[in-house]
PDB file of N, CA and C in Angstrom:
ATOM      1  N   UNK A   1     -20.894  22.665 -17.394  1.00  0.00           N
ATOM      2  CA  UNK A   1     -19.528  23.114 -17.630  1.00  0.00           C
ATOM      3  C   UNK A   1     -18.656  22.847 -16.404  1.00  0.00           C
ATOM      4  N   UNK A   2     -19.606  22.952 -15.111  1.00  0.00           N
ATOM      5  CA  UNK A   2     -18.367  22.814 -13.911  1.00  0.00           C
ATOM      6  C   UNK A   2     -17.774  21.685 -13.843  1.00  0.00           C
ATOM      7  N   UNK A   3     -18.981  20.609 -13.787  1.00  0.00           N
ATOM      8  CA  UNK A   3     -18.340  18.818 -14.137  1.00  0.00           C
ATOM      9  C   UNK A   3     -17.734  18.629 -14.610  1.00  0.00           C
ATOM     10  N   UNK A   4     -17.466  19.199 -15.911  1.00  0.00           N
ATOM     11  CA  UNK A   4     -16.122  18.817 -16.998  1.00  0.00           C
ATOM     12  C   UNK A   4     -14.512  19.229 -16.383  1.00  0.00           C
ATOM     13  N   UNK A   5     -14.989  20.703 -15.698  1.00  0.00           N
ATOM     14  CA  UNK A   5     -13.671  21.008 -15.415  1.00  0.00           C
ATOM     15  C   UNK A   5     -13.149  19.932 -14.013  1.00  0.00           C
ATOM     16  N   UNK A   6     -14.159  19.741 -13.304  1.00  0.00           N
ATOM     17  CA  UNK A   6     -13.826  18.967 -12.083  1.00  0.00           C
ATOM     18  C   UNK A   6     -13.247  17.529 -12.620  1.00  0.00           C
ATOM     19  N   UNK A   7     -14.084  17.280 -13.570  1.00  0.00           N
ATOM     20  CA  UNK A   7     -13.415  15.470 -14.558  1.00  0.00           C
ATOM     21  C   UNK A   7     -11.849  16.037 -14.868  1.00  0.00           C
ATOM     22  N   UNK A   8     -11.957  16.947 -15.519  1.00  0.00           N
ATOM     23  CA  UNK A   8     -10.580  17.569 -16.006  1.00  0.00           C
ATOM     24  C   UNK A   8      -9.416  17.571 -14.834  1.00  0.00           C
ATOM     25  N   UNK A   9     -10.074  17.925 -13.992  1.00  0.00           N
ATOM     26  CA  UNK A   9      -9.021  18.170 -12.589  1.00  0.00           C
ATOM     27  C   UNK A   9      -8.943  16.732 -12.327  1.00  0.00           C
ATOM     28  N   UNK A  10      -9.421  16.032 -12.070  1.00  0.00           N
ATOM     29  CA  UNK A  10      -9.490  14.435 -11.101  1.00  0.00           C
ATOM     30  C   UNK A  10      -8.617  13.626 -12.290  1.00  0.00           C
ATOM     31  N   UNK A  11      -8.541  13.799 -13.441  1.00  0.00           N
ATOM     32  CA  UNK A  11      -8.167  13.414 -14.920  1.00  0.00           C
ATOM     33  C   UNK A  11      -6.776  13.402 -14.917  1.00  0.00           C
ATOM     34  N   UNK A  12      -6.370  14.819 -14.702  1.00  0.00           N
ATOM     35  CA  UNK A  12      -4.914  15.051 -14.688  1.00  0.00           C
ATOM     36  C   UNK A  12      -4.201  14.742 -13.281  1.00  0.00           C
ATOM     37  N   UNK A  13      -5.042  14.806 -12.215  1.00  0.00           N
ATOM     38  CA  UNK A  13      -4.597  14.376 -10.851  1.00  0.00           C
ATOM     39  C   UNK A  13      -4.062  12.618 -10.741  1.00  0.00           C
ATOM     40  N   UNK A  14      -4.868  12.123 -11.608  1.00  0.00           N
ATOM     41  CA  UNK A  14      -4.971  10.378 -11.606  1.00  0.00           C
ATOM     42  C   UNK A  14      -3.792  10.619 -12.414  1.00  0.00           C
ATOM     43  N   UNK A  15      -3.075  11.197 -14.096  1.00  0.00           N
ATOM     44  CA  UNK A  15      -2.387  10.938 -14.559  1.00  0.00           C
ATOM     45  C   UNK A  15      -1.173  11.378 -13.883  1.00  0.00           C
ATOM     46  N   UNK A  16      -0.662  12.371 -12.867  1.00  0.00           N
ATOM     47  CA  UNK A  16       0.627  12.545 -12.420  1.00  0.00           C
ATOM     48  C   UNK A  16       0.642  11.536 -11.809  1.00  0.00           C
ATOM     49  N   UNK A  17      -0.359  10.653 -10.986  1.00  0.00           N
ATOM     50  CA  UNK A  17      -0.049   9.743  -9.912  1.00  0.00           C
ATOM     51  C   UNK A  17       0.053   8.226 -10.723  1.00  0.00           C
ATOM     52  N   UNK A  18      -0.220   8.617 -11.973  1.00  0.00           N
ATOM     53  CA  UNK A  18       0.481   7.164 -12.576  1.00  0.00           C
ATOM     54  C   UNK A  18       1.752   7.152 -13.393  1.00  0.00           C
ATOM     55  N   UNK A  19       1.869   8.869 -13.508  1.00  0.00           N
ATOM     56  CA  UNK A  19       3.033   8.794 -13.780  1.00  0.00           C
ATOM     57  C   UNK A  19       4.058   8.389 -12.650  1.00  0.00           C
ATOM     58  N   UNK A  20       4.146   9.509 -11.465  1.00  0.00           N
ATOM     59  CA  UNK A  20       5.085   8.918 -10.086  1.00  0.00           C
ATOM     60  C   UNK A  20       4.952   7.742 -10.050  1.00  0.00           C
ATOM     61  N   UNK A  21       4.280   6.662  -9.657  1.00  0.00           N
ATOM     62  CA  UNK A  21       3.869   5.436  -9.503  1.00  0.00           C
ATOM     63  C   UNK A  21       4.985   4.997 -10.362  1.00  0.00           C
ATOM     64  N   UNK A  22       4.708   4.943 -11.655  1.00  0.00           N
ATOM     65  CA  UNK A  22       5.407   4.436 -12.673  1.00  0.00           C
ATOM     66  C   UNK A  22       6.955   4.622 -12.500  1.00  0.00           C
ATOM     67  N   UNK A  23       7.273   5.865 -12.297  1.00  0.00           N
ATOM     68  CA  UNK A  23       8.642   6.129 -12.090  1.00  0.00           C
ATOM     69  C   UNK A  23       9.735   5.281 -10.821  1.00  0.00           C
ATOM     70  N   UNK A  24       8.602   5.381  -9.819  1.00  0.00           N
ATOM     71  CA  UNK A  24       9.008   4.315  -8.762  1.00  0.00           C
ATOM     72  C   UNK A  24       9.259   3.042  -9.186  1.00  0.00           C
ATOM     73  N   UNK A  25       8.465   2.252  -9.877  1.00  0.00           N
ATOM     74  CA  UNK A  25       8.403   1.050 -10.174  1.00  0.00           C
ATOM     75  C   UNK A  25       9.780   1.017 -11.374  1.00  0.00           C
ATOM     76  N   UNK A  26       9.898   1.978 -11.951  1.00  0.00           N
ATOM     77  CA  UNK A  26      11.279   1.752 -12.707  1.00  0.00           C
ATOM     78  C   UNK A  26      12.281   2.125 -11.777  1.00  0.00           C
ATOM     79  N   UNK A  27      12.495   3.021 -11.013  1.00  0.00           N
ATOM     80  CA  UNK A  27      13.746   3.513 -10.158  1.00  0.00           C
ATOM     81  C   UNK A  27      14.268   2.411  -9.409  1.00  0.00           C
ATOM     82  N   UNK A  28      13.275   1.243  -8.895  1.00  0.00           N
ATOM     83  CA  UNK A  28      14.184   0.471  -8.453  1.00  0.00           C
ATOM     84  C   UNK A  28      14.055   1.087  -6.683  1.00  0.00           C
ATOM     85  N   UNK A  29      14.122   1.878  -6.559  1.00  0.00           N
ATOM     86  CA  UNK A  29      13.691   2.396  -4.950  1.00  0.00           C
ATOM     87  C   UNK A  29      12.560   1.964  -4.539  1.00  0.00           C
ATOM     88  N   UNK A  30      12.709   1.853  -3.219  1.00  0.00           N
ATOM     89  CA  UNK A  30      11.670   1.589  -2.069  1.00  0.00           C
ATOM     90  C   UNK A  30      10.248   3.058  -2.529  1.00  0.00           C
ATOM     91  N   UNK A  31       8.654   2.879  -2.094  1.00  0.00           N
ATOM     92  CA  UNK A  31       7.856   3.354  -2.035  1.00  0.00           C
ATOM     93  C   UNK A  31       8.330   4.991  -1.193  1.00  0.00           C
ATOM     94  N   UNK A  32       9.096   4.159  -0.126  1.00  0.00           N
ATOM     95  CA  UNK A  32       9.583   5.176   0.815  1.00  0.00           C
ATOM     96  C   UNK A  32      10.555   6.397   0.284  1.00  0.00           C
ATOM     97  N   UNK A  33      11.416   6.013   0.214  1.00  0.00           N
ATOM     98  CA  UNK A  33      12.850   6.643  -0.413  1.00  0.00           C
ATOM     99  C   UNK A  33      11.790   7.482  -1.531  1.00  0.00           C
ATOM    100  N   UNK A  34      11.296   6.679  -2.697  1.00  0.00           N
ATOM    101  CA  UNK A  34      11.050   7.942  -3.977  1.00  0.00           C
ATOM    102  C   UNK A  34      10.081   9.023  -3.297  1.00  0.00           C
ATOM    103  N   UNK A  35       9.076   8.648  -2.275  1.00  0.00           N
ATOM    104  CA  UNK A  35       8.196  10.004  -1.872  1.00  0.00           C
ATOM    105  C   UNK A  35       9.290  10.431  -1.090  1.00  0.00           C
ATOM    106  N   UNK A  36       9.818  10.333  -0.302  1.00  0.00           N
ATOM    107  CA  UNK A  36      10.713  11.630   0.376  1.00  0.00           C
ATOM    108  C   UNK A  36      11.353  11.787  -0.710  1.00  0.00           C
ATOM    109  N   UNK A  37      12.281  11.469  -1.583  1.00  0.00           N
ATOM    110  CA  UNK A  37      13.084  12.112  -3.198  1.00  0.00           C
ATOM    111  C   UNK A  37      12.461  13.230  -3.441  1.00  0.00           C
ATOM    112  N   UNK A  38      11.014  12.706  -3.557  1.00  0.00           N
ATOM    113  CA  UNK A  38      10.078  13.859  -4.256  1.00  0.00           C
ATOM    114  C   UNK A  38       8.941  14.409  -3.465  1.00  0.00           C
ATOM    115  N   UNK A  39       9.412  14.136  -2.457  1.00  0.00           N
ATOM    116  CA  UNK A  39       8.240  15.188  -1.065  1.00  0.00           C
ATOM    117  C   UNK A  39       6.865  15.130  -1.275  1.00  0.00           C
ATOM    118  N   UNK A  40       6.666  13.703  -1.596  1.00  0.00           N
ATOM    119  CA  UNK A  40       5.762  13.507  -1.743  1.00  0.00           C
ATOM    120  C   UNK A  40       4.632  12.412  -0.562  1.00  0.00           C
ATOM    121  N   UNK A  41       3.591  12.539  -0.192  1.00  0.00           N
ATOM    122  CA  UNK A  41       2.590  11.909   1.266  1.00  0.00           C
ATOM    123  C   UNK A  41       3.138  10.175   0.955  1.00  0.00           C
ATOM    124  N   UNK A  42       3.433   9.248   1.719  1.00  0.00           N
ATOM    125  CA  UNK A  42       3.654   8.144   1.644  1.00  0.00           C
ATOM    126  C   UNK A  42       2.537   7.664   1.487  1.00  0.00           C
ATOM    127  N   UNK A  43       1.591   7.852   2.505  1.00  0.00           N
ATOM    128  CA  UNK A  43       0.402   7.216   2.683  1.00  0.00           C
ATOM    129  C   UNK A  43      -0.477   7.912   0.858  1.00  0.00           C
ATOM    130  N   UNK A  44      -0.653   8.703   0.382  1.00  0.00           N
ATOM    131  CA  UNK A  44      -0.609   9.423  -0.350  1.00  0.00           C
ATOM    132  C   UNK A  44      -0.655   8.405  -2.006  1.00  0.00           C
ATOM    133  N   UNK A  45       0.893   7.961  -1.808  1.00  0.00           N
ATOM    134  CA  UNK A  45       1.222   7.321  -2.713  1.00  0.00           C
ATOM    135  C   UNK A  45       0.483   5.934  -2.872  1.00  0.00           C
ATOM    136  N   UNK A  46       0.374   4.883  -1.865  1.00  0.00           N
ATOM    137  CA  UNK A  46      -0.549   4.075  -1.518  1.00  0.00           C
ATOM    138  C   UNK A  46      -1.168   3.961  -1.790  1.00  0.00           C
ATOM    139  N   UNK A  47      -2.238   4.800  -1.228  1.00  0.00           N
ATOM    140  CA  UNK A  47      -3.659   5.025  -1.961  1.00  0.00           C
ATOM    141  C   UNK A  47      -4.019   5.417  -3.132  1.00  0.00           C
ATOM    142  N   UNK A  48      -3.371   6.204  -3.864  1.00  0.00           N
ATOM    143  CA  UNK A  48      -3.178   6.127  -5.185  1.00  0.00           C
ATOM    144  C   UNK A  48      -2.715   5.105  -6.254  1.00  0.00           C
ATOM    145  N   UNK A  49      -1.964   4.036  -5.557  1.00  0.00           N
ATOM    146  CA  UNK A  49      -1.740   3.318  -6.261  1.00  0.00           C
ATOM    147  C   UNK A  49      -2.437   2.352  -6.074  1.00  0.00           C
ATOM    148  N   UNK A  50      -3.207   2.210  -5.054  1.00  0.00           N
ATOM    149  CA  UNK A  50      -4.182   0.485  -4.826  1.00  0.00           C
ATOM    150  C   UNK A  50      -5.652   1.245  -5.469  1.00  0.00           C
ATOM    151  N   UNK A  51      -5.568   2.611  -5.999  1.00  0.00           N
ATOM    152  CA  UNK A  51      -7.090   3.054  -6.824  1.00  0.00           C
ATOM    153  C   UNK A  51      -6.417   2.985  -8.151  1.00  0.00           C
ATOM    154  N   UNK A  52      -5.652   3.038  -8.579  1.00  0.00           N
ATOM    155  CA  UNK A  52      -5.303   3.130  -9.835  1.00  0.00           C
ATOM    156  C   UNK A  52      -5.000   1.485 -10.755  1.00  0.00           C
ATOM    157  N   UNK A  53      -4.780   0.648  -9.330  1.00  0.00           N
ATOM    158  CA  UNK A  53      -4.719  -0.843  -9.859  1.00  0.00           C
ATOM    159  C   UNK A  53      -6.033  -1.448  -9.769  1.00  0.00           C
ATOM    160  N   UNK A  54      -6.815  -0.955  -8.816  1.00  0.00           N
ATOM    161  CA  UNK A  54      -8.272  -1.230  -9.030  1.00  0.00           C
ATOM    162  C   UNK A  54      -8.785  -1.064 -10.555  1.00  0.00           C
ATOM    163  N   UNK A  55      -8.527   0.159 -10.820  1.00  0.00           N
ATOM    164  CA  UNK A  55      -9.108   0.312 -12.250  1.00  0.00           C
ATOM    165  C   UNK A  55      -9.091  -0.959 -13.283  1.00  0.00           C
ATOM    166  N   UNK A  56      -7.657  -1.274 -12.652  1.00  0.00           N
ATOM    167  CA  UNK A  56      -7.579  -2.355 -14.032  1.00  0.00           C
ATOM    168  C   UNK A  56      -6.964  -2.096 -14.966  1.00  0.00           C
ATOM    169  N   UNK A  57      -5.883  -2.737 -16.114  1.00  0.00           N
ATOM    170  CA  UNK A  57      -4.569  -2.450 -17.084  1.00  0.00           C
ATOM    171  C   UNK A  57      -6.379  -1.654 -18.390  1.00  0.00           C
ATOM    172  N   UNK A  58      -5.018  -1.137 -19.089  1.00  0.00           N
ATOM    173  CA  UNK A  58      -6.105  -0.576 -20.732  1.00  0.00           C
ATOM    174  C   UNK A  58      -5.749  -1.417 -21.265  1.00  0.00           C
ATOM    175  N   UNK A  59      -6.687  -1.797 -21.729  1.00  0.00           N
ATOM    176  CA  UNK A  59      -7.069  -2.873 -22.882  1.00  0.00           C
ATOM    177  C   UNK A  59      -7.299  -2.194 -24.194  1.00  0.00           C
ATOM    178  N   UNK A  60      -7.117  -0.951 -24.717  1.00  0.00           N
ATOM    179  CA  UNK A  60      -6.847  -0.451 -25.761  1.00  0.00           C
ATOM    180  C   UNK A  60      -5.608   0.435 -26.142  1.00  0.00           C
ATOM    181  N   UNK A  61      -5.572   0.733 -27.428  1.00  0.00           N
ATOM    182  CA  UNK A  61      -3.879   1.846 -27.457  1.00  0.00           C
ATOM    183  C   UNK A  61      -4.603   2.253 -28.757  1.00  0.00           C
ATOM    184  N   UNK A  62      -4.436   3.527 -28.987  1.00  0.00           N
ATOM    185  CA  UNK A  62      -4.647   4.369 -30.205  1.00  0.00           C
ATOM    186  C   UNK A  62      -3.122   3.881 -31.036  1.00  0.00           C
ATOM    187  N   UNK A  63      -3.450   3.536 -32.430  1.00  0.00           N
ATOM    188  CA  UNK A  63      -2.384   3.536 -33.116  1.00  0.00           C
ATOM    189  C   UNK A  63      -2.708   3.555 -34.226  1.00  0.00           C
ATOM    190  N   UNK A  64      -1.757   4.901 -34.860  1.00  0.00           N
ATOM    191  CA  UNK A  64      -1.774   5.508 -36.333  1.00  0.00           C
ATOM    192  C   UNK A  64      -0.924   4.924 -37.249  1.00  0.00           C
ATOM    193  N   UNK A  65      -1.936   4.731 -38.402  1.00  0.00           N
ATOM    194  CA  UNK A  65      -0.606   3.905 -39.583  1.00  0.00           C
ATOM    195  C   UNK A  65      -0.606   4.988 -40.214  1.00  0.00           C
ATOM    196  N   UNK A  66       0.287   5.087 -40.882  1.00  0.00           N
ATOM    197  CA  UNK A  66       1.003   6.327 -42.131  1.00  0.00           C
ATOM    198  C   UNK A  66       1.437   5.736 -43.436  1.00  0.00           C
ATOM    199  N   UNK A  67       1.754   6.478 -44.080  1.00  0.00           N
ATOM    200  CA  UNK A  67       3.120   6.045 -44.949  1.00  0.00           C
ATOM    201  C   UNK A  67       4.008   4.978 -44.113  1.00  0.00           C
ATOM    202  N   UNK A  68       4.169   3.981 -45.014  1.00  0.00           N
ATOM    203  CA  UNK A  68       5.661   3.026 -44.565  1.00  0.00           C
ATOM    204  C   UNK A  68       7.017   3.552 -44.818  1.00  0.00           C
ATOM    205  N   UNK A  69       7.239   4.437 -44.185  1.00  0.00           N
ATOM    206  CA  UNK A  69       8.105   5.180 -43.658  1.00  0.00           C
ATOM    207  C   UNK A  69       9.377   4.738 -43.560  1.00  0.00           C
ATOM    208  N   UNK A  70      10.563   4.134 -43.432  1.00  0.00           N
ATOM    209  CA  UNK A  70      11.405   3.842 -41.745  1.00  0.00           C
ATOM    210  C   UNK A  70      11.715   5.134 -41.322  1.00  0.00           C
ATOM    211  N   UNK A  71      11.743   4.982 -40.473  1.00  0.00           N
ATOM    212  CA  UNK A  71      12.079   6.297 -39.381  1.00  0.00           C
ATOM    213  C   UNK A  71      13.845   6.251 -39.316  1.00  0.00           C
ATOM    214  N   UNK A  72      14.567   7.442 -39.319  1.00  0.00           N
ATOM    215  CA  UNK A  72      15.803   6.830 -39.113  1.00  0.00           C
ATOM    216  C   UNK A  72      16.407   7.010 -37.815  1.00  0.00           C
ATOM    217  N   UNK A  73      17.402   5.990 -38.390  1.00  0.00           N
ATOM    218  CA  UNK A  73      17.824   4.841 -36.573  1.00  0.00           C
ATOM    219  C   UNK A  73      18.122   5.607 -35.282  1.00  0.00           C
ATOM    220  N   UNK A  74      18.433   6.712 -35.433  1.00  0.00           N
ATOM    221  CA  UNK A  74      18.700   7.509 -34.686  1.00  0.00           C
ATOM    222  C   UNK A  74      17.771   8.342 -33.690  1.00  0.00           C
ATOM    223  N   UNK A  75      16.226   8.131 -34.419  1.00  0.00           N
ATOM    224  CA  UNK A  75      15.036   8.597 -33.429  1.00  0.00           C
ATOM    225  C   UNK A  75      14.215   7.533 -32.644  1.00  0.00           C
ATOM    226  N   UNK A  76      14.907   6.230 -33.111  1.00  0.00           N
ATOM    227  CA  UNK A  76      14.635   4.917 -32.608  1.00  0.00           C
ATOM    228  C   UNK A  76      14.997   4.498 -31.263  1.00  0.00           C
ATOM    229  N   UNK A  77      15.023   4.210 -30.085  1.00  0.00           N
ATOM    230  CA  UNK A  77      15.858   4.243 -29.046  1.00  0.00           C
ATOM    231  C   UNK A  77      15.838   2.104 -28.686  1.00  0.00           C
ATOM    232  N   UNK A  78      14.753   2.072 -29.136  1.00  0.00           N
ATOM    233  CA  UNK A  78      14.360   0.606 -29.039  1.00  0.00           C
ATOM    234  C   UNK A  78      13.366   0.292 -30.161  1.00  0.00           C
ATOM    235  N   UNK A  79      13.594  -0.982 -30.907  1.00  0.00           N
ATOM    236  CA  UNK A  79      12.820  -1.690 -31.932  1.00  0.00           C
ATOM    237  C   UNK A  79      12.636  -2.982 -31.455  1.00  0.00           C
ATOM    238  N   UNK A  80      11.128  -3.014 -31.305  1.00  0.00           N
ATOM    239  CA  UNK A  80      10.492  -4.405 -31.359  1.00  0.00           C
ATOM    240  C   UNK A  80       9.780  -5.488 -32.123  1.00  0.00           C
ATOM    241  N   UNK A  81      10.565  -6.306 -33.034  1.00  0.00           N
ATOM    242  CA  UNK A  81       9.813  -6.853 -33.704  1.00  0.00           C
ATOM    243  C   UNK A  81       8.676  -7.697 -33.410  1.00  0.00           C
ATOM    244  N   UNK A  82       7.801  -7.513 -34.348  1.00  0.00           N
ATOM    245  CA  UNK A  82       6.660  -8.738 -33.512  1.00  0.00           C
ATOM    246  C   UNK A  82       6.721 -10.472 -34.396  1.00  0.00           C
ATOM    247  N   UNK A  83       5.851 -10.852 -33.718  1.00  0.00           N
ATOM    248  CA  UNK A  83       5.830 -11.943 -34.382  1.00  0.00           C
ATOM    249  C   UNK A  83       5.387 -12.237 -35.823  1.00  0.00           C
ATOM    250  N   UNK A  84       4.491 -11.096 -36.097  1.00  0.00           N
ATOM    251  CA  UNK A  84       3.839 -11.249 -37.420  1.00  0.00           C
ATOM    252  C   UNK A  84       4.699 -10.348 -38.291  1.00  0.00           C
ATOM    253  N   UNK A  85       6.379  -9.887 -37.746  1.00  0.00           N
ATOM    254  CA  UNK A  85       7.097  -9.355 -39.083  1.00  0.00           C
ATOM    255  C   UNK A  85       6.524  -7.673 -38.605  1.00  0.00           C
ATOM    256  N   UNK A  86       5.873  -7.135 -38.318  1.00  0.00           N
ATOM    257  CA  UNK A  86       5.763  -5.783 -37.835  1.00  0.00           C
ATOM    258  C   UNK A  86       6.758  -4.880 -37.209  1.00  0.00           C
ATOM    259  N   UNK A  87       7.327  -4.048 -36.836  1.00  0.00           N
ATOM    260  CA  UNK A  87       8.120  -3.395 -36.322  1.00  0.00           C
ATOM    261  C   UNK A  87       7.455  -2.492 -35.244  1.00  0.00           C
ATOM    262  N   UNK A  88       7.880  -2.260 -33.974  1.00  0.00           N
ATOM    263  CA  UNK A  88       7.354  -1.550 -33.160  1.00  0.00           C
ATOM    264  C   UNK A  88       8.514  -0.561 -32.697  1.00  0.00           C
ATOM    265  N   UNK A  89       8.857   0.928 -33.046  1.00  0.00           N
ATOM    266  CA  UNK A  89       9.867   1.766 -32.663  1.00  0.00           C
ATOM    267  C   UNK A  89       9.573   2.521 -31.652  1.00  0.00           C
ATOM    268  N   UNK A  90      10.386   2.444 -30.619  1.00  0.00           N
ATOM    269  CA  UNK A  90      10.018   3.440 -29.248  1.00  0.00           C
ATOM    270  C   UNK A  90      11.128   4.051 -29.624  1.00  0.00           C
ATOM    271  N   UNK A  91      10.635   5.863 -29.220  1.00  0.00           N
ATOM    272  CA  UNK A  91      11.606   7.043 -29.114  1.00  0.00           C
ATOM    273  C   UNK A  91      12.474   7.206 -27.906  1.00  0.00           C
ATOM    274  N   UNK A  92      13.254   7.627 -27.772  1.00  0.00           N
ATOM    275  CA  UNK A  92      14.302   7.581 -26.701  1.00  0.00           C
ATOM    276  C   UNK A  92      13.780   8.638 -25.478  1.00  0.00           C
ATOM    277  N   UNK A  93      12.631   9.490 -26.377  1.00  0.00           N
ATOM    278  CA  UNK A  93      11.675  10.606 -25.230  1.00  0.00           C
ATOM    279  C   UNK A  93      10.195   9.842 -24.855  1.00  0.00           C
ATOM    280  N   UNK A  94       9.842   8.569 -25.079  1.00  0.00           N
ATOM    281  CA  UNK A  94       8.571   7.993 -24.704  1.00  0.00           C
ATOM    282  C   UNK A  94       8.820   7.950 -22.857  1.00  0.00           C
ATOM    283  N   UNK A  95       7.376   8.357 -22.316  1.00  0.00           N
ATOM    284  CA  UNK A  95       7.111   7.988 -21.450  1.00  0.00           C
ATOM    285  C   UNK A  95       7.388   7.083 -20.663  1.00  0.00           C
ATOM    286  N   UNK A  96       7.400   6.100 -19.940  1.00  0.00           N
ATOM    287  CA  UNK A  96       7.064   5.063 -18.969  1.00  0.00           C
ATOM    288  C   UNK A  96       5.758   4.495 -18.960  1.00  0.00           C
ATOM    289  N   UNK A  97       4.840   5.253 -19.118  1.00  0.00           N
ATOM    290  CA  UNK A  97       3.271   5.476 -18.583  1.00  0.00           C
ATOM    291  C   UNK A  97       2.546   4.727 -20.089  1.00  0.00           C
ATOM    292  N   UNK A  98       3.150   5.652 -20.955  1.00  0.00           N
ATOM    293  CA  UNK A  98       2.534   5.109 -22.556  1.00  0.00           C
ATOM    294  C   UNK A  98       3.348   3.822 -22.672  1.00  0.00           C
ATOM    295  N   UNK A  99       4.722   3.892 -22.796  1.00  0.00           N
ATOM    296  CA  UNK A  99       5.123   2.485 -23.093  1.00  0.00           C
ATOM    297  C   UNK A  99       4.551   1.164 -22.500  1.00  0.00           C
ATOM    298  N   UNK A 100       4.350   1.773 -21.169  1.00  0.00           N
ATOM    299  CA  UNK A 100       3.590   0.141 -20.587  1.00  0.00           C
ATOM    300  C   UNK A 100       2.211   0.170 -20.571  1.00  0.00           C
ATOM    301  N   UNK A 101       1.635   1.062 -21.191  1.00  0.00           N
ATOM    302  CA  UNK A 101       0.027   1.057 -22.038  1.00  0.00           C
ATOM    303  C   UNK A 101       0.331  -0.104 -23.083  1.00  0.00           C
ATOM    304  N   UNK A 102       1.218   0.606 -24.300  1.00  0.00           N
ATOM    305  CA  UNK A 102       1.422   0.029 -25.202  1.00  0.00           C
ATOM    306  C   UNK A 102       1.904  -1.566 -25.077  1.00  0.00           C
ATOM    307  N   UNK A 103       2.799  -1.808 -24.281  1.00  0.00           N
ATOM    308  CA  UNK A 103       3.127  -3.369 -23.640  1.00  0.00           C
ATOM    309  C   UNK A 103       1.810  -3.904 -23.319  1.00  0.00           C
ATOM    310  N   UNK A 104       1.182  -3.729 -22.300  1.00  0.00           N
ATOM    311  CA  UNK A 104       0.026  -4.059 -22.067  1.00  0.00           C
ATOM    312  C   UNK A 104      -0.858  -4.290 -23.210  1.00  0.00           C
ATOM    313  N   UNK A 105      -1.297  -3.558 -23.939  1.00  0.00           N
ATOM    314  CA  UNK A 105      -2.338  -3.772 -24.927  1.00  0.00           C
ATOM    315  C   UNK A 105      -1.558  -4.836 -26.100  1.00  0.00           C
ATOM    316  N   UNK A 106      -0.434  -4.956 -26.120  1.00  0.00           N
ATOM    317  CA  UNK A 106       0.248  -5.880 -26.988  1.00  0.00           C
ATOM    318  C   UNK A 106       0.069  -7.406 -26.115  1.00  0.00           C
ATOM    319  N   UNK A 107       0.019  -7.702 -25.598  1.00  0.00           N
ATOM    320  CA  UNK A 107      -0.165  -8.740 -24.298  1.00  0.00           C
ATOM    321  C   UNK A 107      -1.617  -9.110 -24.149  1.00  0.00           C
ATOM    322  N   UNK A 108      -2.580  -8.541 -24.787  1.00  0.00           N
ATOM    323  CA  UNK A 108      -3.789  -8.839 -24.722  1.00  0.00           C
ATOM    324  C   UNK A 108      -4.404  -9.941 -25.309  1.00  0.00           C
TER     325      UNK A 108
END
């Protein structure tokens, strides 16, 4: 039982630091500038991010089909068609973190 919680801890520790990471890389700011923004260890950030690129991109994405639905346009924030005629709708509240999962695994 303790292992799980310790996986659990190291689990959610890796996901804030790919979230920050991520946020940097969209903000457009220096490494520098976003950890002082967010008082966060420089060196800190670094190292978190040269272990988290080690890992390597996901090569998978969970995705649920439903009912053929359309969703209406208004919960849509971006639509991507694909090549094979598919529709791909991102919400205007998606992540950073999932969207470029989802990019990624589309790119595969």
């Amino acid at each position: 039982m303790t292992d799980t919680v310790v996986e659990a801890k190291a689990s959610s520790k890796a996901d804030q630091w790919r979230q920050w990471i991520s946020e940097q890389e969209l903000s457009g700011w220096s490494a520098r500038r976003f950890c002082k923004e967010r008082g966060l260890s420089e060196g800190s950030f670094y190292a978190w991010r040269k272990r988290l690129r080690e890992q390597g991109p996901v090569r998978f994405a969970l995705v649920e089909r439903g009912p053929q639905h359309p969703a209406p346009a208004a919960e849509a924030a971006l639509e991507l068609v694909l090549a094979t005629g598919e529709r791909l709708r991102i919400g205007a509240g998606v992540d950073a973190m999932t969207l470029r999962t989802v990019l990624e695994a589309l790119r595969a």
